[in-house]
N, C-alpha and C. Protein backbone atom coordinates (compact mmCIF):
# COMPACT_ATOMS: atom_id res chain seq x y z
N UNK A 1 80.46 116.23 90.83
CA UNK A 1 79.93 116.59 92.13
C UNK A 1 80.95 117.47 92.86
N UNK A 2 80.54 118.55 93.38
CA UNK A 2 81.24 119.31 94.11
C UNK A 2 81.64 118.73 95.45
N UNK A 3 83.57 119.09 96.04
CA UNK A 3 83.56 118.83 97.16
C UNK A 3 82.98 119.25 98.32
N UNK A 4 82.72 118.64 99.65
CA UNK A 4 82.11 118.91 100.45
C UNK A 4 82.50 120.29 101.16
N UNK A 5 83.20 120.31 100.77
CA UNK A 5 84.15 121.49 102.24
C UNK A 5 84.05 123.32 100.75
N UNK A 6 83.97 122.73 99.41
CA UNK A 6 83.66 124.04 98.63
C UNK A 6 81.73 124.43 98.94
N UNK A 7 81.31 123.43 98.87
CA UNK A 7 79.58 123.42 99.40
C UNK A 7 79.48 124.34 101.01
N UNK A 8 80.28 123.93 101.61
CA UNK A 8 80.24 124.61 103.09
C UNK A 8 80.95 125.58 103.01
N UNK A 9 81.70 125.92 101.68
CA UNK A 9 82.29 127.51 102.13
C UNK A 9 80.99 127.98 101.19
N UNK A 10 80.45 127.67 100.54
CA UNK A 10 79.61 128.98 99.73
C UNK A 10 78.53 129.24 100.96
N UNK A 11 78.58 128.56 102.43
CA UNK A 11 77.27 129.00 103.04
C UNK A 11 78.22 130.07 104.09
N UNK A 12 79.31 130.13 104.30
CA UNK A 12 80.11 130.44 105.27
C UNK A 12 80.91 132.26 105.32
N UNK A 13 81.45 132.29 106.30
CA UNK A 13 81.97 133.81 106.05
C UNK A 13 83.17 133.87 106.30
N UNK A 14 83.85 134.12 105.83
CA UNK A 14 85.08 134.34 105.70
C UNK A 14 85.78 134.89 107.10
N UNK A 15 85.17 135.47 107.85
CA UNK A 15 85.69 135.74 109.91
C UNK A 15 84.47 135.35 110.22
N UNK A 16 83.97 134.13 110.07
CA UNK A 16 82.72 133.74 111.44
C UNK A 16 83.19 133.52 112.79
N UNK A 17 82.64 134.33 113.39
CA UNK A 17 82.94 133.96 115.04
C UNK A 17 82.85 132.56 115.43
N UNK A 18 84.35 132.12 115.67
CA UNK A 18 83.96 130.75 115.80
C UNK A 18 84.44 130.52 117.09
N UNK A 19 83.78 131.68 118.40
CA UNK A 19 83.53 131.35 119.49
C UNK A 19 82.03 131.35 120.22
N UNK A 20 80.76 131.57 119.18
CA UNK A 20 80.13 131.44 120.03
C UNK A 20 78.75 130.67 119.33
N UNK A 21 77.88 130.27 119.95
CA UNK A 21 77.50 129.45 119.30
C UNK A 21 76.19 130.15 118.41
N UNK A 22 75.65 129.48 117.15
CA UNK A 22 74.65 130.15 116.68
C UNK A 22 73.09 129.76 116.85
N UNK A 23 73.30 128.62 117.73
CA UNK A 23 71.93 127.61 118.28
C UNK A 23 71.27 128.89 119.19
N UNK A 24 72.26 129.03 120.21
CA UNK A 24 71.59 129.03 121.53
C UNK A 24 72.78 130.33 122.15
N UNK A 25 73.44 130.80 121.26
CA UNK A 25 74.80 131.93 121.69
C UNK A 25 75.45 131.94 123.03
N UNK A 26 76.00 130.62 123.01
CA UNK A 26 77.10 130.25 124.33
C UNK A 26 78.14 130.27 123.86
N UNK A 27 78.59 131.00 124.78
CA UNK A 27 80.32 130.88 124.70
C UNK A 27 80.80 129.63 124.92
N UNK A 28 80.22 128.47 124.96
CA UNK A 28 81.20 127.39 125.27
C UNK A 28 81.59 126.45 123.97
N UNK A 29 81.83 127.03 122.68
CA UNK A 29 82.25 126.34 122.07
C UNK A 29 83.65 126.07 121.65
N UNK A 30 83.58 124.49 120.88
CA UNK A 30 85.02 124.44 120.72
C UNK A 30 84.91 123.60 119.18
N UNK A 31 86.35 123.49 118.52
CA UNK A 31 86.63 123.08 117.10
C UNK A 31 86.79 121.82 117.38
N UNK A 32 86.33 121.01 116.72
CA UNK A 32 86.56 119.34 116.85
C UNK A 32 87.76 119.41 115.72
N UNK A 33 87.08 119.23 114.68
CA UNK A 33 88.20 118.76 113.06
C UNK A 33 88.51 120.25 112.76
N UNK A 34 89.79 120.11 111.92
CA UNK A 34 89.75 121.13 111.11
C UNK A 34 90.67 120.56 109.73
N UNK A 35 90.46 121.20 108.70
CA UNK A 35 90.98 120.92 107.54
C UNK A 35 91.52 121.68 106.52
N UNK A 36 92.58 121.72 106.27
CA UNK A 36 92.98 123.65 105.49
C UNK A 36 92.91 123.12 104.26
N UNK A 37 92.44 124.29 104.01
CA UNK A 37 91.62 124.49 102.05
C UNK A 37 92.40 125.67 101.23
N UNK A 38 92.86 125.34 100.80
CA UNK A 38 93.62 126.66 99.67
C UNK A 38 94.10 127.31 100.96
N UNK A 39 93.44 128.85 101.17
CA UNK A 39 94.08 129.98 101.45
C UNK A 39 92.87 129.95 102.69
N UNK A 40 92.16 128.78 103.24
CA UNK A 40 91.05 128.88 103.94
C UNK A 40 91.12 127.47 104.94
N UNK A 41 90.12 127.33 105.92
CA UNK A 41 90.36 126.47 107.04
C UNK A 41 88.65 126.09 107.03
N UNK A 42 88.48 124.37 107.00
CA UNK A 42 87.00 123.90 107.08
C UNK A 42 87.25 123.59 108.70
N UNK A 43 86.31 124.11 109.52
CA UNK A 43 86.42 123.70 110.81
C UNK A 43 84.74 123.43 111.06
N UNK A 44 84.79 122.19 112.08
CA UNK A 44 83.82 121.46 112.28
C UNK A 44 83.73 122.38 114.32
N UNK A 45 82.71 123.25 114.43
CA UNK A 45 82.43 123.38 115.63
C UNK A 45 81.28 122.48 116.44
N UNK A 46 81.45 122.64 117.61
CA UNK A 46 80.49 122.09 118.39
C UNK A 46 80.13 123.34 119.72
N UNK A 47 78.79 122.92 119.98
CA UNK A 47 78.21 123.43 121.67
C UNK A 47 78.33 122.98 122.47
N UNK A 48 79.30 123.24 123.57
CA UNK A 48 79.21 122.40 124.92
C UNK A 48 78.18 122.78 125.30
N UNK A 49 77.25 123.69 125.42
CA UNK A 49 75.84 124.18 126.25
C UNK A 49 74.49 122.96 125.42
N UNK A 50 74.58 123.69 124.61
CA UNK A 50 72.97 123.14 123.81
C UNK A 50 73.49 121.46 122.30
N UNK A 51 74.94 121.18 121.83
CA UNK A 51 75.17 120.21 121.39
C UNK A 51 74.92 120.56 120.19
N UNK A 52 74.73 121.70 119.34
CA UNK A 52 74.65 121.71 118.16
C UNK A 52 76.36 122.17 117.53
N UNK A 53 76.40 121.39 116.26
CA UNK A 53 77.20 121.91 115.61
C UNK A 53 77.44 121.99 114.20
N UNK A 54 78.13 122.79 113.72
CA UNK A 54 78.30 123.24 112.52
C UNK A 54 79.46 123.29 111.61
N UNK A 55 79.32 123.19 110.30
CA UNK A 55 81.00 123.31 109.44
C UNK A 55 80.86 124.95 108.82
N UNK A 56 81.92 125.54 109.39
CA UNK A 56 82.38 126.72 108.79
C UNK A 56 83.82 126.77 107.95
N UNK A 57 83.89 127.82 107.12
CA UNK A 57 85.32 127.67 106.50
C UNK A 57 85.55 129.46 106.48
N UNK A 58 86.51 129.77 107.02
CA UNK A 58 87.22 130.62 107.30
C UNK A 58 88.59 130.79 106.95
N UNK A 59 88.77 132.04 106.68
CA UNK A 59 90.11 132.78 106.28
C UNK A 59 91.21 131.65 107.22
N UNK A 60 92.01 131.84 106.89
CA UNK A 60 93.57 131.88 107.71
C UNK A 60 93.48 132.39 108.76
N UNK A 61 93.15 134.02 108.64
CA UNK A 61 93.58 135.01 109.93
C UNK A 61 93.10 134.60 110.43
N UNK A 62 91.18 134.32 110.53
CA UNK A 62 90.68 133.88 111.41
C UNK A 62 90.72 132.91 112.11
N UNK A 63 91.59 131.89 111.66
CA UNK A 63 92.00 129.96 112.10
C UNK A 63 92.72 130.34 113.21
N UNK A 64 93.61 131.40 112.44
CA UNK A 64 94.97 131.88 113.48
C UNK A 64 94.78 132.54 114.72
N UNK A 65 93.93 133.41 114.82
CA UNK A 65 93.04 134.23 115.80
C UNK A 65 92.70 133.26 116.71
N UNK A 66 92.02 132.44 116.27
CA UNK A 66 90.92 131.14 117.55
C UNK A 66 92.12 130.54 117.98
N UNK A 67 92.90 129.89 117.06
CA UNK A 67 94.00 129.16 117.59
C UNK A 67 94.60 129.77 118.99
N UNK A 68 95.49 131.46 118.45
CA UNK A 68 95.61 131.82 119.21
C UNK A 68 95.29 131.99 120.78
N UNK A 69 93.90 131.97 120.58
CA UNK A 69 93.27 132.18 121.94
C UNK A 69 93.05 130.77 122.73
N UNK A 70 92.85 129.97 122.23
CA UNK A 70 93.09 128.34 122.27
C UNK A 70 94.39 128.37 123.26
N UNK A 71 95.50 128.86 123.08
CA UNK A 71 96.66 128.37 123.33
C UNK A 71 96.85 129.63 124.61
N UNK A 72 96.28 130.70 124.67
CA UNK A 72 96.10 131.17 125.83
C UNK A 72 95.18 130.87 126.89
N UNK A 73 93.64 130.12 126.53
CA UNK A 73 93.04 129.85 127.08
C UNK A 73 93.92 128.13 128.36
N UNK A 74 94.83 127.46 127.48
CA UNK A 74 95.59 126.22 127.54
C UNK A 74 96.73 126.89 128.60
N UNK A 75 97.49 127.52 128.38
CA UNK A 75 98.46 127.95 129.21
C UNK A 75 98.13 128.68 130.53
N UNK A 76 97.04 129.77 130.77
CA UNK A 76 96.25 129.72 131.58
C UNK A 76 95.45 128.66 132.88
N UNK A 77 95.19 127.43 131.74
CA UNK A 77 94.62 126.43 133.06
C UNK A 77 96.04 125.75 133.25
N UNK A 78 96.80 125.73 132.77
CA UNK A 78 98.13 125.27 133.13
C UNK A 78 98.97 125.67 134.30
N UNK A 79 98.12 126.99 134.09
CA UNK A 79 99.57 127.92 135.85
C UNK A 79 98.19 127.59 136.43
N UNK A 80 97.15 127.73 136.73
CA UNK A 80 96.12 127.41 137.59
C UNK A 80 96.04 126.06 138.24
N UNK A 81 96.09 124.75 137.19
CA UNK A 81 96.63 123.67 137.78
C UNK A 81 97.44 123.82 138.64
N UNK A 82 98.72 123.96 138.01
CA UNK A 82 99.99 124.28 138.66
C UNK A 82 99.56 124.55 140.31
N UNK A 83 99.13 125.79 139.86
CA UNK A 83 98.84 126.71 141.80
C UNK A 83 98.33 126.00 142.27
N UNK A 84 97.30 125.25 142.09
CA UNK A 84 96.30 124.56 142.64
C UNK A 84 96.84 122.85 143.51
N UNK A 85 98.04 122.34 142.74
CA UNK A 85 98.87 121.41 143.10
C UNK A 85 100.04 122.10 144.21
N UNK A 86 100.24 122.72 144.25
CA UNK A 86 101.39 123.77 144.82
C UNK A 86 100.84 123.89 146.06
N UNK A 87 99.41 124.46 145.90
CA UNK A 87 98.71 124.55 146.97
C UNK A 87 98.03 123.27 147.84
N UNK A 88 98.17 122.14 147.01
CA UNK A 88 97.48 121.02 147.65
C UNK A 88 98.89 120.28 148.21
N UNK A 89 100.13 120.34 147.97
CA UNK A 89 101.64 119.58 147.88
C UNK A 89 101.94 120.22 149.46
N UNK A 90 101.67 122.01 149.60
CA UNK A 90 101.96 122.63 150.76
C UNK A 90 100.80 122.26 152.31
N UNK A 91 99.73 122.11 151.33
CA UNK A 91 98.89 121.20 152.81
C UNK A 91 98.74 120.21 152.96
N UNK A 92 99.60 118.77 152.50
CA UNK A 92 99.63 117.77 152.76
C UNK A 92 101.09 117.93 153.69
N UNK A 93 101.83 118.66 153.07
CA UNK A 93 103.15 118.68 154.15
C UNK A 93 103.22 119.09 155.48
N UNK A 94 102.08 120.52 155.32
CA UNK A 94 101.81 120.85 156.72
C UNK A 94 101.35 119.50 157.29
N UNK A 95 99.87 118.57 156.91
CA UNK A 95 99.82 117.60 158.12
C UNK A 95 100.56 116.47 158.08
N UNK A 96 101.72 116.58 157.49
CA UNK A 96 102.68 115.46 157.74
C UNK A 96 103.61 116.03 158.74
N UNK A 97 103.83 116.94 158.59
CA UNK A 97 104.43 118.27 160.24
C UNK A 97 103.58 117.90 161.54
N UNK A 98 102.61 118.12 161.36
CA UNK A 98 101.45 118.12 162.48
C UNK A 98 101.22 116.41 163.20
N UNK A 99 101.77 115.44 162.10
CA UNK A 99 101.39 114.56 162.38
C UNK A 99 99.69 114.49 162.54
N UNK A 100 98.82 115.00 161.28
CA UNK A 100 97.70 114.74 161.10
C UNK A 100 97.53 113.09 160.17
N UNK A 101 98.71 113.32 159.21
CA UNK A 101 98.48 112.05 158.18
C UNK A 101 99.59 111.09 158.86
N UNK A 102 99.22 110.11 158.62
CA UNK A 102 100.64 108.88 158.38
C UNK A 102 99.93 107.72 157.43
N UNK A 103 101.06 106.43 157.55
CA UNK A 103 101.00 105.53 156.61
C UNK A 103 99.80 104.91 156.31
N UNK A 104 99.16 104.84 157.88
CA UNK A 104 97.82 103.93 157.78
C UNK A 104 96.72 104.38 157.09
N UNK A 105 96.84 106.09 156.89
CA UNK A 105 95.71 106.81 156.43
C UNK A 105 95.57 106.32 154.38
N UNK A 106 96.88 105.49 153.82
CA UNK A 106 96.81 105.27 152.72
C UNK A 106 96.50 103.86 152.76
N UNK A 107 96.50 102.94 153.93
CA UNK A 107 96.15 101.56 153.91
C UNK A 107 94.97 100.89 153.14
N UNK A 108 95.00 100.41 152.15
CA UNK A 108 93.71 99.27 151.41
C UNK A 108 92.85 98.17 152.73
C-alpha cells in the first residue's frame, strides 16, 4: 500500500498557492500540520472563511515562501500590538494625571 502523503503528492503541484483557498478563494487561509517529504513538504491547509481543507505537497521553495510570509505577517501584528499597548499605557497615565482613575475604580 502506498504512503499517504506519496497519494497526495500525485494529486498536487509542486508551487500550489497555499494562500488562498480553492472552495470559495479567500485569502484567509492558514497551514495546520506540515510534514517534510524527501525534497518536498505535505501541508494540511484550512479556510478560515468557508472551513474547507485540503493536503497539498509542495516543493521546498514553496514551504519557504509561505513560511516566509508567515513570519512577516507575525512580526507585523507584533509592532501593532505593541503600538496599540503604548497607546493604551499613555491613556491610562494621562487619567491617572487628571485624577480620572484611582484605586476604587479596580475594587471587586
Amino acid at each position: 500500500m502506498m504512503p499517504w502523503w506519496r497519494r497526495a503528492a500525485r494529486r498536487s503541484e509542486p508551487d500550489a498557492d497555499l494562500t488562498s483557498c480553492t472552495s470559495c478563494a479567500s485569502a484567509h487561509v492558514i497551514a495546520g500540520t506540515w510534514t517534510k517529504q524527501d525534497e518536498s513538504w505535505w501541508i494540511q491547509v484550512r479556510c478560515g472563511e468557508c472551513g474547507a481543507s485540503r493536503d497539498v505537497v509542495v516543493s521546498d521553495a514553496a514551504a519557504q515562501r509561505y513560511d516566509r510570509g508567515m513570519h512577516a505577517i507575525a512580526r507585523a501584528l507584533d509592532r501593532l500590538e505593541r503600538e496599540a499597548m503604548a497607546k493604551d499605557a499613555e491613556a491610562f497615565a494621562t487619567a491617572l494625571d487628571l485624577d480620572l482613575v484611582d484605586a476604587d475604580d479596580f475594587a471587586c
